[in-house]
C-alpha atoms as a PDB file:
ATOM      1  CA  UNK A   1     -17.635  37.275 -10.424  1.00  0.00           C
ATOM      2  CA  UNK A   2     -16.575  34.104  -8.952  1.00  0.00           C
ATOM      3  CA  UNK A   3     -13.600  33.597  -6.563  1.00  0.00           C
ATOM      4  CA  UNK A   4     -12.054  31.680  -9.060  1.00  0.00           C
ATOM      5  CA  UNK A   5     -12.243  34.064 -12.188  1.00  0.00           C
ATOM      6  CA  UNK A   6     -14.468  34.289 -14.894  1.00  0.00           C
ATOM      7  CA  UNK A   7     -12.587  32.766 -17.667  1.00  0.00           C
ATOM      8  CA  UNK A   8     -10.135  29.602 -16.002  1.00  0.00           C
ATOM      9  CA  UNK A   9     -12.327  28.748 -13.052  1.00  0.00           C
ATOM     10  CA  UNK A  10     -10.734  24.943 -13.763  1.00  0.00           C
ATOM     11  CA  UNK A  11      -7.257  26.454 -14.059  1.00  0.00           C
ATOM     12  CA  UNK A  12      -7.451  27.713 -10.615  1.00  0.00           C
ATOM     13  CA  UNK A  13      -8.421  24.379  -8.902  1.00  0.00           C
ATOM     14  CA  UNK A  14      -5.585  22.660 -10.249  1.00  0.00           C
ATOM     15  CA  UNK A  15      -3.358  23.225  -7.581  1.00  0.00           C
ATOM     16  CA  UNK A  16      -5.776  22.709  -5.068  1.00  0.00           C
ATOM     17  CA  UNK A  17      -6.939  19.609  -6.066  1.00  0.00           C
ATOM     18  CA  UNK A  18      -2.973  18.475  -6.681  1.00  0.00           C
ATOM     19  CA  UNK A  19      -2.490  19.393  -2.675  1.00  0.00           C
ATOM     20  CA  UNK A  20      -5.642  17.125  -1.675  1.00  0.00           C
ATOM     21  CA  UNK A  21      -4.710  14.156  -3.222  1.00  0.00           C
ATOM     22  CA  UNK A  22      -1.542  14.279  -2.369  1.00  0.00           C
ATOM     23  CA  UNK A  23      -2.785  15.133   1.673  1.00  0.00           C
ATOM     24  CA  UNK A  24      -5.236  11.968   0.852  1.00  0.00           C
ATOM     25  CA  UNK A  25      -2.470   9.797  -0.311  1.00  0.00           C
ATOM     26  CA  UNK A  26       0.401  10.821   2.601  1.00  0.00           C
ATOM     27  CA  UNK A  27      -2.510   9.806   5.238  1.00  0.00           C
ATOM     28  CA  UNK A  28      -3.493   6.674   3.543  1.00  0.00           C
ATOM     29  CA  UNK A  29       0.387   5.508   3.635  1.00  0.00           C
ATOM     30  CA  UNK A  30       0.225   6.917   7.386  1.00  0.00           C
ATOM     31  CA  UNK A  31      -3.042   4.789   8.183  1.00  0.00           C
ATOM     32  CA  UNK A  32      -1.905   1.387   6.021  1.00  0.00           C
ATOM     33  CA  UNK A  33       1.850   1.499   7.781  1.00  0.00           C
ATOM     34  CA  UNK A  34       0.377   2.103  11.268  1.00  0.00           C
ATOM     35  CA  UNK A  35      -2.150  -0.551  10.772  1.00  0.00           C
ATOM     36  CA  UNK A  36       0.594  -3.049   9.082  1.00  0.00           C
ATOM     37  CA  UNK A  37       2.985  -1.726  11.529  1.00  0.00           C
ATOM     38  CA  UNK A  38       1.409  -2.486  14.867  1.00  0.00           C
ATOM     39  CA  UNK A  39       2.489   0.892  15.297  1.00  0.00           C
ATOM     40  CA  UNK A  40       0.474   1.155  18.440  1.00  0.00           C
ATOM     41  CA  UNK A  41       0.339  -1.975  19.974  1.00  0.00           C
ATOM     42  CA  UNK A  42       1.814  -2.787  23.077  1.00  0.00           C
ATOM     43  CA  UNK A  43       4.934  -4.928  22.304  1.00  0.00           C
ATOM     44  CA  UNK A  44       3.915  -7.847  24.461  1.00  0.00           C
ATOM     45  CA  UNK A  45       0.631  -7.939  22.514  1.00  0.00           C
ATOM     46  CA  UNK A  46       1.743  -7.234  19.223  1.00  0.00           C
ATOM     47  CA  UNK A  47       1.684 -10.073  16.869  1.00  0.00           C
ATOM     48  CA  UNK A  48       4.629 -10.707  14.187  1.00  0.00           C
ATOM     49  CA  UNK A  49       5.105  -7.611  12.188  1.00  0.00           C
ATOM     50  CA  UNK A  50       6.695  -7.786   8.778  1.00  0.00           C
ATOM     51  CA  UNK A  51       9.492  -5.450   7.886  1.00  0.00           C
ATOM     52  CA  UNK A  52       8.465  -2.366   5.571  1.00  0.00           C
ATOM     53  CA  UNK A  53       7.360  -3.573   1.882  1.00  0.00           C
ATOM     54  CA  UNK A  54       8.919  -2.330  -1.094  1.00  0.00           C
ATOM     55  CA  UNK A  55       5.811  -1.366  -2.244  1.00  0.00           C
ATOM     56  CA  UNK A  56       5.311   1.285   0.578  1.00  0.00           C
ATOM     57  CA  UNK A  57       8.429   2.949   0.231  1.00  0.00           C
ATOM     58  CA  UNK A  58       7.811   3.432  -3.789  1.00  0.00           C
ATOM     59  CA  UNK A  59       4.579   5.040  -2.190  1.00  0.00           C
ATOM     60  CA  UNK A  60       6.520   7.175   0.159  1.00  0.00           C
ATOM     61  CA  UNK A  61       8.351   8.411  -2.596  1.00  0.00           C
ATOM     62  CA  UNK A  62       5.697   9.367  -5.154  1.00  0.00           C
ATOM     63  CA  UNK A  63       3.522  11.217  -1.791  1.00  0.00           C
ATOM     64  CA  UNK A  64       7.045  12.857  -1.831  1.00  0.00           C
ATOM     65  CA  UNK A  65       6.591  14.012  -5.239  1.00  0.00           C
ATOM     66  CA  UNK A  66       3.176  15.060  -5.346  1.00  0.00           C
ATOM     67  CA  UNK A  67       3.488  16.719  -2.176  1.00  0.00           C
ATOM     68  CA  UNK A  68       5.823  18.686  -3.965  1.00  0.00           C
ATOM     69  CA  UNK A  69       3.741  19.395  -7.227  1.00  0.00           C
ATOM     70  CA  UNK A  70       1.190  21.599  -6.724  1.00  0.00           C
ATOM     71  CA  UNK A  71       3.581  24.366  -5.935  1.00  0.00           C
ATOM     72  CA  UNK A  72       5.182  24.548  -9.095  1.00  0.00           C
ATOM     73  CA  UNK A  73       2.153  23.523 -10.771  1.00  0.00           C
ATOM     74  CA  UNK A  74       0.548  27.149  -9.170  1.00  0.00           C
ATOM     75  CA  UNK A  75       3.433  29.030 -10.168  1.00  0.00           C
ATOM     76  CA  UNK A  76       2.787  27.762 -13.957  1.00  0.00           C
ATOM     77  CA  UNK A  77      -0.445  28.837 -14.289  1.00  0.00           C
ATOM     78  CA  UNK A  78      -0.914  31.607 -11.849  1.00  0.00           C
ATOM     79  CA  UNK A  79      -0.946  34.349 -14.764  1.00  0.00           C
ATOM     80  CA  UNK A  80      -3.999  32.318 -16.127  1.00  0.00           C
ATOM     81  CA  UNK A  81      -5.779  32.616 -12.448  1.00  0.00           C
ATOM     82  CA  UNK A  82      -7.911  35.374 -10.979  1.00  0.00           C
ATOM     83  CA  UNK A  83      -6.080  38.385  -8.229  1.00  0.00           C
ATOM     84  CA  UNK A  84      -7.893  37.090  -5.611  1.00  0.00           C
ATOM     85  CA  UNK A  85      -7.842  33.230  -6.378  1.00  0.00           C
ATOM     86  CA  UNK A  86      -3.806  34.393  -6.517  1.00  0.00           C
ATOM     87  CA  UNK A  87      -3.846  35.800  -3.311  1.00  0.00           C
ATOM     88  CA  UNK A  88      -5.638  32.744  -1.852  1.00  0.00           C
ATOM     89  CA  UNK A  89      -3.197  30.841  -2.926  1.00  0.00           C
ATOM     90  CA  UNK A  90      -0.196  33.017  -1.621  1.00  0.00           C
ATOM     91  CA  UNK A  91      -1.435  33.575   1.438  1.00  0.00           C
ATOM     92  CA  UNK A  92      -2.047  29.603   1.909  1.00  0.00           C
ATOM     93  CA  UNK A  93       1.097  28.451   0.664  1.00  0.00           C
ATOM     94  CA  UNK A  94       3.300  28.214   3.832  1.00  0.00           C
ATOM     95  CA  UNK A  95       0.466  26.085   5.745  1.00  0.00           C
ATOM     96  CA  UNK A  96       0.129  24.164   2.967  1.00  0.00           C
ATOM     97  CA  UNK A  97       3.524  23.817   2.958  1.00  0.00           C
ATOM     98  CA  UNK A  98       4.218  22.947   6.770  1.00  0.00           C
ATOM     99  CA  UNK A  99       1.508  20.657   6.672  1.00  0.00           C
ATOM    100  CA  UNK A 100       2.961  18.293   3.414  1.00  0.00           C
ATOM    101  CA  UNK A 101       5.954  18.641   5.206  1.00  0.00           C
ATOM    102  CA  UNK A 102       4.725  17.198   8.918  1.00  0.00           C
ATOM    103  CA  UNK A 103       2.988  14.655   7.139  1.00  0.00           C
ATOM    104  CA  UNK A 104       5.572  13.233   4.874  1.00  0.00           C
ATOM    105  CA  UNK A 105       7.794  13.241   7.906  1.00  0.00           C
ATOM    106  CA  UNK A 106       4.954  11.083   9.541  1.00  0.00           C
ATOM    107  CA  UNK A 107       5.071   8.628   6.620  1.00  0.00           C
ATOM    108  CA  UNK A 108       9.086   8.308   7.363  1.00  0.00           C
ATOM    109  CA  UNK A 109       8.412   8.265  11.214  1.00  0.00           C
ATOM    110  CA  UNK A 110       5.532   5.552  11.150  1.00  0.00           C
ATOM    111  CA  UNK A 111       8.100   3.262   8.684  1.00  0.00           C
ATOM    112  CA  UNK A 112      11.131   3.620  11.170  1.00  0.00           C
ATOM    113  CA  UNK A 113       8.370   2.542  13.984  1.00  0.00           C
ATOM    114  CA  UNK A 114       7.320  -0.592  11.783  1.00  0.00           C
ATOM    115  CA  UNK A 115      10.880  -1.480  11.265  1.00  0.00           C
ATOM    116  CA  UNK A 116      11.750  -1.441  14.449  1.00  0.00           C
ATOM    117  CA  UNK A 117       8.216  -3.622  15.466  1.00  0.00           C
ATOM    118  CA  UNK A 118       9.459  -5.788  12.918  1.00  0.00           C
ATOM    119  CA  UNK A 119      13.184  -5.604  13.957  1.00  0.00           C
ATOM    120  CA  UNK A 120      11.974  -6.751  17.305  1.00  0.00           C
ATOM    121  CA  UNK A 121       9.265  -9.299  16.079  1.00  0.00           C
ATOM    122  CA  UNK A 122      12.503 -10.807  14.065  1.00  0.00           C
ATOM    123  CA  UNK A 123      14.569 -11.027  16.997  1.00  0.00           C
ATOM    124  CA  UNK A 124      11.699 -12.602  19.086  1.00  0.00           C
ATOM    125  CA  UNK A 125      11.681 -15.292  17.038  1.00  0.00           C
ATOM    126  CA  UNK A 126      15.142 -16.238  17.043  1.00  0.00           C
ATOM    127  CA  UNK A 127      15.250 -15.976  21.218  1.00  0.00           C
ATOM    128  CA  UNK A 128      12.194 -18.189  20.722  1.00  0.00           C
ATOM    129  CA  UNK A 129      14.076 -20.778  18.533  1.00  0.00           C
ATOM    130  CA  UNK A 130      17.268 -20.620  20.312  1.00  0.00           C
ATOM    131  CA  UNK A 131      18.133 -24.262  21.794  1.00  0.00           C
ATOM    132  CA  UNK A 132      19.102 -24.180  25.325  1.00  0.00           C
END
């Protein structure tokens, strides 16, 4: 007998594989603002930054979502699963949890950063333009 169950071993990775991708996708919107951002970089070395696309917020919002949907997801097919593939999953649930939630808050926390870099790169330019 498997740790997934005999008869729904698929069933029982659903949730699981809902909680990756959506880990995947939160750190890819991390990684792309930071690296769009200047997040890092030293303000007297960091080049123009852009202010936050659209496009990145509609992300932020959908890793919102699926961070959200493997937990409902497990609690629609957790008759179908396995005891112990259930108790996996029950026992994981609050780390799971915490860590969707610290990493969605990173995704709002890296944005506010690149705003501000671009807030700044924005006023630079107008200080630089200004006629004496």
């Amino acid at each position: 007998m498997s740790f997934l169950g005999e008869a729904r071993p698929v069933i029982a990775l659903v949730p699981a594989l809902l909680w990756l991708v959506a880990i995947f996708w939160a750190v890819l919107i991390i990684g792309i603002t930071i690296q769009t951002g200047h997040v890092f970089t030293r303000r007297s070395k960091r080049p123009p930054v852009k202010p936050v696309a659209w496009t990145m917020v509609f992300m932020h919002v959908a890793s919102f979502v699926m961070a959200i949907l493997p937990f409902p997801v497990y609690a629609l097919v957790a008759d179908l699963m396995d005891a112990r593939a259930r108790r996996f999953y029950e026992a994981q649930a609050l780390p799971a949890a915490i860590l969707v939630i610290v990493l969605v808050l990173g995704e709002v926390a890296v944005m506010y950063m690149q705003a501000r870099n671009a807030m700044e790169s924005q006023m630079d330019e107008k200080l630089n333009n200004a006629k004496p």
